[in-house]
C-alpha atoms as a PDB file:
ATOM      1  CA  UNK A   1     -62.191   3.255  49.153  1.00  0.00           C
ATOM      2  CA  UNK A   2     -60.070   2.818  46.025  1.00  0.00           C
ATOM      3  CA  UNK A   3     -63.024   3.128  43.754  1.00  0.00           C
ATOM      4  CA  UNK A   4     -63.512   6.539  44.429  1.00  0.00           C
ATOM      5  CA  UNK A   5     -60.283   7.124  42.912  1.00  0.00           C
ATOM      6  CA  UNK A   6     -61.403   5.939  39.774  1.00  0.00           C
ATOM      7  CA  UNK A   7     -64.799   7.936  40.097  1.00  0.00           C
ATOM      8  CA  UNK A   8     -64.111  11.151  41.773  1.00  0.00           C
ATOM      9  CA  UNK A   9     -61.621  12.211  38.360  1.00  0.00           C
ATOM     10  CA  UNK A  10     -64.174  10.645  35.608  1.00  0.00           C
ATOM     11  CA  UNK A  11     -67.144  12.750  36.950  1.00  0.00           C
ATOM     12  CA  UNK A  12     -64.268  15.679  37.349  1.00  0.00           C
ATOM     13  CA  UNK A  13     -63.752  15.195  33.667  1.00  0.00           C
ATOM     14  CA  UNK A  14     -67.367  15.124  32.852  1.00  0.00           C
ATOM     15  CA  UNK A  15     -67.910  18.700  34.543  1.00  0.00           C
ATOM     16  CA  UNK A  16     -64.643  20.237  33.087  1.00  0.00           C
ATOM     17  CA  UNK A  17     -65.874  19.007  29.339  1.00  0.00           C
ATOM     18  CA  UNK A  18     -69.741  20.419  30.246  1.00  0.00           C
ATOM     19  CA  UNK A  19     -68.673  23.496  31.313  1.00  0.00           C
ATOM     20  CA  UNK A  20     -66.668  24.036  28.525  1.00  0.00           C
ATOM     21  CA  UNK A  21     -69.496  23.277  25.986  1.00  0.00           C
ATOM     22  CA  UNK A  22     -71.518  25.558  28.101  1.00  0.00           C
ATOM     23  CA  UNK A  23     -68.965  28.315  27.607  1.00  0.00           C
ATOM     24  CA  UNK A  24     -69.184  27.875  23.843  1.00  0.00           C
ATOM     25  CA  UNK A  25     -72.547  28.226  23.582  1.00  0.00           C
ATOM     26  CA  UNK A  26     -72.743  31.069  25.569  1.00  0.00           C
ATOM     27  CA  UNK A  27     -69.422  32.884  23.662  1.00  0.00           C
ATOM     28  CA  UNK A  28     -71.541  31.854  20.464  1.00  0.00           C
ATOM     29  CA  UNK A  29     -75.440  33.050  21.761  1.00  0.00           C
ATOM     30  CA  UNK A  30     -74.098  36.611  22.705  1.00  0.00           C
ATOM     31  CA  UNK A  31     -72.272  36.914  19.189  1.00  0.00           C
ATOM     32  CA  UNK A  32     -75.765  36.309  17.392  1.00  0.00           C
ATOM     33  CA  UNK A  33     -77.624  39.005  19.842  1.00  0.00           C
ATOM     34  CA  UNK A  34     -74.883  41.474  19.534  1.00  0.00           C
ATOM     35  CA  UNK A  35     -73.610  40.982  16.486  1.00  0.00           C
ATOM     36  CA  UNK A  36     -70.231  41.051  17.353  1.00  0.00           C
ATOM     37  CA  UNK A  37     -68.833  39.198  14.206  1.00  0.00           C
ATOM     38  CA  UNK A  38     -70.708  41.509  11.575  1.00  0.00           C
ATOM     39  CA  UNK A  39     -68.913  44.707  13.368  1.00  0.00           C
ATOM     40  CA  UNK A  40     -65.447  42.991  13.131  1.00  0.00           C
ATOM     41  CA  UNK A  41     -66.250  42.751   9.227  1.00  0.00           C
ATOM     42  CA  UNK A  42     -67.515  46.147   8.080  1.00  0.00           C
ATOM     43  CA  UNK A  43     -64.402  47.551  11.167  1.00  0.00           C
ATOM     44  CA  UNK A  44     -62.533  46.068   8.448  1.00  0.00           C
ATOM     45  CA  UNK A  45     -63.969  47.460   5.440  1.00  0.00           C
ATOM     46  CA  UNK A  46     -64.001  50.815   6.719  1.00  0.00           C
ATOM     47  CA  UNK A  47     -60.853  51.051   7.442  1.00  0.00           C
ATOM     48  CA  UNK A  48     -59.649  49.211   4.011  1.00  0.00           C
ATOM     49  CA  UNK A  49     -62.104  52.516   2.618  1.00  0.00           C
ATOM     50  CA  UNK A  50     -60.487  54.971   4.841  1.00  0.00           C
ATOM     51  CA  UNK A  51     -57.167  53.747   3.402  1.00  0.00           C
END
């Protein structure tokens, strides 16, 4: 019985950490297909025209 104190948290741990490397990769992946950081730089630049 005891051991599944020890067991139940490490493979609790092991999801957390996956889904969180999952999450990355997924924030990353739509940032190449839409381009997201590219229209945060020239947002920039046309506003440092503007001014």
């Amino acid at each position: 019985m005891e051991k599944y104190f020890v067991i139940i948290p490490i493979i609790a741990v092991i999801t957390v950490v996956l889904l969180f490397l999952v999450q990355i990769a997924f924030i990353r992946w739509t940032d190449k297909i839409f381009g997201i950081k590219d229209d945060k730089k020239n947002n920039k630049d046309e506003r440092e025209k503007n001014n």
